[in-house]
Protein backbone atom coordinates (compact mmCIF):
# COMPACT_ATOMS: atom_id res chain seq x y z
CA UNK A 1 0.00 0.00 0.00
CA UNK A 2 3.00 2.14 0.94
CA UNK A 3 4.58 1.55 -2.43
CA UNK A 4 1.33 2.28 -4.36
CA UNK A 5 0.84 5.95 -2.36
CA UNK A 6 4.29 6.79 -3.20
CA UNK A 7 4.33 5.75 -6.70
CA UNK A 8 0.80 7.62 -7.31
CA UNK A 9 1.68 10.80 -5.43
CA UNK A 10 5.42 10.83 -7.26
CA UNK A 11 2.92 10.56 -10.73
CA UNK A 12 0.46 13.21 -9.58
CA UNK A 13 3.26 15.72 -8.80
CA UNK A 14 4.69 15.49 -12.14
CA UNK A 15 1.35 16.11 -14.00
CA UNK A 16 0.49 18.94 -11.52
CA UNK A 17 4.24 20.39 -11.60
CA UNK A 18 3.86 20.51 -15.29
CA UNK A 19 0.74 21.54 -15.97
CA UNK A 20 0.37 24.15 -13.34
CA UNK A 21 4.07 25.77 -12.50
CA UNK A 22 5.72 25.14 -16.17
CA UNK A 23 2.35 25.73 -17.81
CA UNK A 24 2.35 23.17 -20.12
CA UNK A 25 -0.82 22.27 -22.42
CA UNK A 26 -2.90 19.35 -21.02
CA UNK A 27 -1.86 17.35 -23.32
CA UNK A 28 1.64 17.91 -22.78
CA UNK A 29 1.39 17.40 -18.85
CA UNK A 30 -0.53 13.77 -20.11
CA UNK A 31 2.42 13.12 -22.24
CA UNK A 32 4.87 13.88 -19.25
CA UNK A 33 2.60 11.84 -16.68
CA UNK A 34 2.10 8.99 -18.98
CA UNK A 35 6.05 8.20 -19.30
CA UNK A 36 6.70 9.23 -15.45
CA UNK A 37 4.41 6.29 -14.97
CA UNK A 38 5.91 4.21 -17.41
CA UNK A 39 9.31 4.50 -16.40
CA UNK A 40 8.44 4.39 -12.74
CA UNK A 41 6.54 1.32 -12.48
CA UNK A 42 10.02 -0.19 -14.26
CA UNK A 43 12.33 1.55 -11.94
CA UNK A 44 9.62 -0.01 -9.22
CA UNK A 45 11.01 -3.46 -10.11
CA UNK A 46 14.23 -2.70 -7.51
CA UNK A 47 11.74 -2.38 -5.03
CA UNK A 48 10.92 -6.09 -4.80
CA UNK A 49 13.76 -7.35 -3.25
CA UNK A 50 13.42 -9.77 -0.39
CA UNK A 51 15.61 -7.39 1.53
CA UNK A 52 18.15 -10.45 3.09
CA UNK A 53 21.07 -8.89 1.44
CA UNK A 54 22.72 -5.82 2.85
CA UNK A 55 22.58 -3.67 -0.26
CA UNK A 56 19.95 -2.22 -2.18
CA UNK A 57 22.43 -2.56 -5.07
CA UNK A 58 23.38 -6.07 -4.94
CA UNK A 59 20.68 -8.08 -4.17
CA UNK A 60 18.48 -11.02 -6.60
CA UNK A 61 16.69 -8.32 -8.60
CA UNK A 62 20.40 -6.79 -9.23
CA UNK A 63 22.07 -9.80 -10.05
CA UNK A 64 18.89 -10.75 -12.52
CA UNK A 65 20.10 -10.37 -15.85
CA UNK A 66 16.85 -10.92 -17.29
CA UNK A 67 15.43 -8.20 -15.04
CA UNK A 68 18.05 -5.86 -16.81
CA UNK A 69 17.43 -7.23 -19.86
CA UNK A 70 13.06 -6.60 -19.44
CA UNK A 71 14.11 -3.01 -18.50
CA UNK A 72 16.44 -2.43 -21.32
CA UNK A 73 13.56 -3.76 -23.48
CA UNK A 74 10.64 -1.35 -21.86
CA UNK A 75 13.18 1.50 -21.54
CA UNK A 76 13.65 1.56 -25.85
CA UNK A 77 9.73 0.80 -26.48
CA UNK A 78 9.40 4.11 -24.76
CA UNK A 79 11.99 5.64 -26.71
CA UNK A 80 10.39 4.69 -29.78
CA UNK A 81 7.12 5.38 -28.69
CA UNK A 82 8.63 9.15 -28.17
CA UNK A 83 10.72 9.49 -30.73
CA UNK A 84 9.22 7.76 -33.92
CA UNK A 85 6.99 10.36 -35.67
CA UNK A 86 4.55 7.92 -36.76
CA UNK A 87 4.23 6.14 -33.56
CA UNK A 88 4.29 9.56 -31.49
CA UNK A 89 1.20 10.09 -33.84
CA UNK A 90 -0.56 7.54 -33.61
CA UNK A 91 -0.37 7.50 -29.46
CA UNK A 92 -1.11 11.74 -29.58
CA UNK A 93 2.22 11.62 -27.93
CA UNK A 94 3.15 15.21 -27.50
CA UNK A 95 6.89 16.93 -27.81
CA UNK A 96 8.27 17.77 -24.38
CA UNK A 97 11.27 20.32 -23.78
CA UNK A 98 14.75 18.99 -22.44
CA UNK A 99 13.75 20.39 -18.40
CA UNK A 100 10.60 17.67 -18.98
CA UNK A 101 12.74 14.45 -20.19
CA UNK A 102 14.97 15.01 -16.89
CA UNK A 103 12.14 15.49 -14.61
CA UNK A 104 10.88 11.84 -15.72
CA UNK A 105 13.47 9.48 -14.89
CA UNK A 106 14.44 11.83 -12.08
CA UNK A 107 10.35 11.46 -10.50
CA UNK A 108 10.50 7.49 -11.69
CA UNK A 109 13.77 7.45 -9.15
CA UNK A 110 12.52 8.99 -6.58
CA UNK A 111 10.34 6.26 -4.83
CA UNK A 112 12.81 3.49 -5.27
CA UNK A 113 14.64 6.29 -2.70
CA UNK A 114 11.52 7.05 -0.61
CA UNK A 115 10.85 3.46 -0.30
C-alpha cells in the first residue's frame, strides 16, 4: 500500500508540476505523466527485493540479468514510442522540452529512494 501511495503521489506531482508551475498544455502534462508512470513502475522493479542482502544494489533483482534485460527492453519501447513520428502520432504523444525528459526518470527514481 506504501509503495502504491508513493508511486501515485510521485505521478500526480509530475502532472500537476507541469501543468500548473511550467504551464504546459494538457496534453503535454498527459504526455509527461504517462512516461513518469511508465518508467516508474520499471524503476519499481528494484523495489521487490526480499531485503536479506545488505545492499539495495546487490541483491536477486540486481544480479537478474533478465530483469536488466526486461528493463532495457521497456526503456527503448518508450523511446520509440517518443521518438518515432509515426508512432508519437498515432499514441497523440506530444513533444516535451529537455527540463521535462529530466524530470521523468528523475520522478521514476525517486520512490525506489523514498521506499
Amino acid at each position: 500500500m506504501f509503495s502504491a501511495i508513493v508511486l501515485t503521489g510521485a505521478v500526480f506531482e509530475v502532472y500537476a508540476f507541469v501543468h500548473w508551475e511550467w504551464s504546459y498544455s494538457e496534453a503535454q502534462s498527459r504526455t509527461a505523466t504517462f512516461y513518469s508512470l511508465s518508467f516508474a513502475q520499471l524503476i519499481h522493479a528494484f523495489n521487490l527485493y526480499s531485503g536479506k542482502q545488505a545492499s539495495l544494489l546487490n541483491n536477486e533483482i540486481t544480479r537478474n540479468r533478465y530483469v536488466w534485460i526486461a528493463i532495457l527492453i521497456c526503456v527503448s519501447i518508450l523511446l520509440i514510442t517518443y521518438y518515432v513520428p509515426v508512432i508519437r502520432h498515432v499514441l497523440t504523444i506530444q513533444p516535451l522540452d529537455r527540463p521535462a525528459l529530466f524530470l521523468i526518470p528523475a520522478v521514476g527514481l525517486l520512490p525506489v529512494g523514498v521506499i
